[in-house]
C-alpha atoms as a PDB file:
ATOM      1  CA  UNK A   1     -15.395  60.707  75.070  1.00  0.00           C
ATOM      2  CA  UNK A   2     -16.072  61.991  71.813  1.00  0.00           C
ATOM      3  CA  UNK A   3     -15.060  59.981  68.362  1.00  0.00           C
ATOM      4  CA  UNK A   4     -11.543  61.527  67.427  1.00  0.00           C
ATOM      5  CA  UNK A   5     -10.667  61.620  71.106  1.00  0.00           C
ATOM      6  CA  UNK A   6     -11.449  58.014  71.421  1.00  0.00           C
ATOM      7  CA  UNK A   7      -9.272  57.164  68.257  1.00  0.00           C
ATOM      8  CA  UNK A   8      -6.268  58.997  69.287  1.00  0.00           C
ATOM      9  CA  UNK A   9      -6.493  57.314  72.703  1.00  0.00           C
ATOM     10  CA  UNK A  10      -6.382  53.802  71.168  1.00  0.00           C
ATOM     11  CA  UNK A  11      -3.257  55.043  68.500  1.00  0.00           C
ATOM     12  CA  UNK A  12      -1.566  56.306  71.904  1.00  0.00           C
ATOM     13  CA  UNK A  13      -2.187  52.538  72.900  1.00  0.00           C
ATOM     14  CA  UNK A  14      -0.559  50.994  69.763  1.00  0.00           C
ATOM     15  CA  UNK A  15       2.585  53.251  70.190  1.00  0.00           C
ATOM     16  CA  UNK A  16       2.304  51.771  73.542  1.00  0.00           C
ATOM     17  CA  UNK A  17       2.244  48.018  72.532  1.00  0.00           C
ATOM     18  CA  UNK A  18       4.936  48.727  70.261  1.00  0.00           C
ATOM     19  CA  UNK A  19       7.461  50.007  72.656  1.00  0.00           C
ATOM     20  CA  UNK A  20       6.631  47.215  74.975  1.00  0.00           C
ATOM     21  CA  UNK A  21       7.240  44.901  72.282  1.00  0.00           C
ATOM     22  CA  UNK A  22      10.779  46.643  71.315  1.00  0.00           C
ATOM     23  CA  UNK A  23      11.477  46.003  75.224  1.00  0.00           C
ATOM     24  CA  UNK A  24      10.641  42.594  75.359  1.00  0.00           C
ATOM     25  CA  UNK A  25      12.621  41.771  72.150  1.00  0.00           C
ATOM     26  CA  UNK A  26      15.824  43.766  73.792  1.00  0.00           C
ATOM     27  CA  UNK A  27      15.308  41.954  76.602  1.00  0.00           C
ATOM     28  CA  UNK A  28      14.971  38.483  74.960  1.00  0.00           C
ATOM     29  CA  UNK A  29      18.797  39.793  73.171  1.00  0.00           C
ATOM     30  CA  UNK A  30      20.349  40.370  76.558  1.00  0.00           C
ATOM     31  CA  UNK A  31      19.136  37.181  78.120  1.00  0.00           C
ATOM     32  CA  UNK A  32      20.644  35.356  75.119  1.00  0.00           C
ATOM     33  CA  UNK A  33      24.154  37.056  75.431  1.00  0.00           C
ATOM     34  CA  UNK A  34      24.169  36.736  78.919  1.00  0.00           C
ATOM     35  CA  UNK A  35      23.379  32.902  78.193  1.00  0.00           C
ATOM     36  CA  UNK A  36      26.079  33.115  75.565  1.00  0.00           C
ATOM     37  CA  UNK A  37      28.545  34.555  77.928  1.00  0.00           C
ATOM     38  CA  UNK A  38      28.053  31.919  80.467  1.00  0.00           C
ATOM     39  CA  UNK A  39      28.926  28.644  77.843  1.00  0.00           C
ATOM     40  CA  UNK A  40      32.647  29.794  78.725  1.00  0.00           C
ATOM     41  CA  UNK A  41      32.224  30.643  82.381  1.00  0.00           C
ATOM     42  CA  UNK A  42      29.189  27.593  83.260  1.00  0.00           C
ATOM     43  CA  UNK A  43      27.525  28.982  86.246  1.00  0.00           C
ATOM     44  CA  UNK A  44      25.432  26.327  87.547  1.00  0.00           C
ATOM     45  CA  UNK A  45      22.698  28.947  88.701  1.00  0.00           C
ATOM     46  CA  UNK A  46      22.926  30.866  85.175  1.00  0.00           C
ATOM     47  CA  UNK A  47      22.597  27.685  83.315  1.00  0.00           C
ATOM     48  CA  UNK A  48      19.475  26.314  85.482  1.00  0.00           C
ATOM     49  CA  UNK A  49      17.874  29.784  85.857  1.00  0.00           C
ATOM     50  CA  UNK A  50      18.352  31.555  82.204  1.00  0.00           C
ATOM     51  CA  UNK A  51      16.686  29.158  80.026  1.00  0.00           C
ATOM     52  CA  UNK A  52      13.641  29.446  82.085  1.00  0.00           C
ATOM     53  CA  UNK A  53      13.651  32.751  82.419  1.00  0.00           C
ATOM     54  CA  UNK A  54      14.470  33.538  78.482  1.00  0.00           C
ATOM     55  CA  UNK A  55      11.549  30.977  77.633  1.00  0.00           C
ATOM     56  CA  UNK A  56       9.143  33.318  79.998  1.00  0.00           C
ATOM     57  CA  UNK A  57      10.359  36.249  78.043  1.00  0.00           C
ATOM     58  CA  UNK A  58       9.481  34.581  74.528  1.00  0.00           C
ATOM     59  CA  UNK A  59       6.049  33.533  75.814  1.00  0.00           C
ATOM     60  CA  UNK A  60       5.433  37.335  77.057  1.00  0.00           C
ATOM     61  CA  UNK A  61       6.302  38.340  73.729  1.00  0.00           C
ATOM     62  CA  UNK A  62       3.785  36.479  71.849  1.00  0.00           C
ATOM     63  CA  UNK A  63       1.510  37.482  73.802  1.00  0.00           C
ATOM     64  CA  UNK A  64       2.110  41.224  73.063  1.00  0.00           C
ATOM     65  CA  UNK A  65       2.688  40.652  69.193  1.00  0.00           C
ATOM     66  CA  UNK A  66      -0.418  39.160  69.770  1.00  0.00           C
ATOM     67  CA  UNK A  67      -2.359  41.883  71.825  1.00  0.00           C
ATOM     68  CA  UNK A  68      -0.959  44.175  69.350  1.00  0.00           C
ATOM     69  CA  UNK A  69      -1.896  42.885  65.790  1.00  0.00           C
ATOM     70  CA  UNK A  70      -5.071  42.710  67.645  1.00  0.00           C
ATOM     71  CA  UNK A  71      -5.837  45.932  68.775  1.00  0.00           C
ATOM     72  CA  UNK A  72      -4.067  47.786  65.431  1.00  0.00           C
ATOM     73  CA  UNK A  73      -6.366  45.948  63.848  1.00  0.00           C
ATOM     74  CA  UNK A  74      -9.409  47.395  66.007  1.00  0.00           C
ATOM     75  CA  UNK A  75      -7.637  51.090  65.828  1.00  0.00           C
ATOM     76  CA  UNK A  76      -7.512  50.800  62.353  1.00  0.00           C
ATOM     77  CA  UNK A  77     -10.848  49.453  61.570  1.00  0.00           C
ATOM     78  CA  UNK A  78     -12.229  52.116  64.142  1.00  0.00           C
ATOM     79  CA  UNK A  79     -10.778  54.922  62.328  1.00  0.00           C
ATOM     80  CA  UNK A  80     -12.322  53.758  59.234  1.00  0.00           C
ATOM     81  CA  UNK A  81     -15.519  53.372  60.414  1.00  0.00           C
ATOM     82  CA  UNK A  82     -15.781  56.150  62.036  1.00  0.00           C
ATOM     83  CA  UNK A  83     -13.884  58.285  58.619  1.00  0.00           C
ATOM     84  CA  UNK A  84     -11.529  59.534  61.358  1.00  0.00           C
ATOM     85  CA  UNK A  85      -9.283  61.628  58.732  1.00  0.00           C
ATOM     86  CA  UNK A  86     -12.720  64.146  57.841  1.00  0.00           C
ATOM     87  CA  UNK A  87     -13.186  64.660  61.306  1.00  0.00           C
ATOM     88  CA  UNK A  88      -9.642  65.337  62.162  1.00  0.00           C
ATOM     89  CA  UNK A  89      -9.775  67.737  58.933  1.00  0.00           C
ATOM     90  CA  UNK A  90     -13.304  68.992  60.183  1.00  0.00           C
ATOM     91  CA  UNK A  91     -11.461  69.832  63.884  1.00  0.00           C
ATOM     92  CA  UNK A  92      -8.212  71.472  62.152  1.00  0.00           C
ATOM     93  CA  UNK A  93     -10.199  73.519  60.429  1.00  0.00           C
ATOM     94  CA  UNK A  94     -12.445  74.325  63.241  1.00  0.00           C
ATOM     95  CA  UNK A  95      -9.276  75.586  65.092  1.00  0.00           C
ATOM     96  CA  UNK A  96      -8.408  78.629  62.431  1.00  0.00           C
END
């Protein structure tokens, strides 16, 4: 896999992390009204199970905040390295 192949491979993979953390975070909303909801109603199975469950959700979502600083960081230091924006100028012009 060539350089500027490689880069936009690990940007696709960013994008990626980021939309999984947008998911998790919606998720982590929905459990909360849902746990909201159920302070009026008190189901005894909603009020054992959604803690746990919402807790889970939190945990995941360090972990991706995590797995994502981390690997922007990589991308970015990759593309620098590498001097990613002459190559993609060196392509584009290649393709006139």
């Amino acid at each position: 896999m060539n350089t500027l192949k490689k880069f936009e491979l690990m940007e696709k993979i960013v994008r990626e992390l980021e939309d999984l953390q947008n998911s998790q975070q919606a998720l982590i909303q929905k459990i909360g009204k849902i746990e909201v909801d159920n302070i009026e109603l008190g189901d005894s199975r909603l009020e054992k199970d959604l803690p746990d469950i919402h807790q889970r959700l939190a945990d995941n979502l360090d972990t991706i905040v995590g797995i994502l600083e981390d690997f922007a960081n990589k991308t970015q230091n990759f593309g620098n390295k590498n001097n990613v924006d002459a190559l993609k100028e060196q392509e584009a012009f290649n393709n006139k």
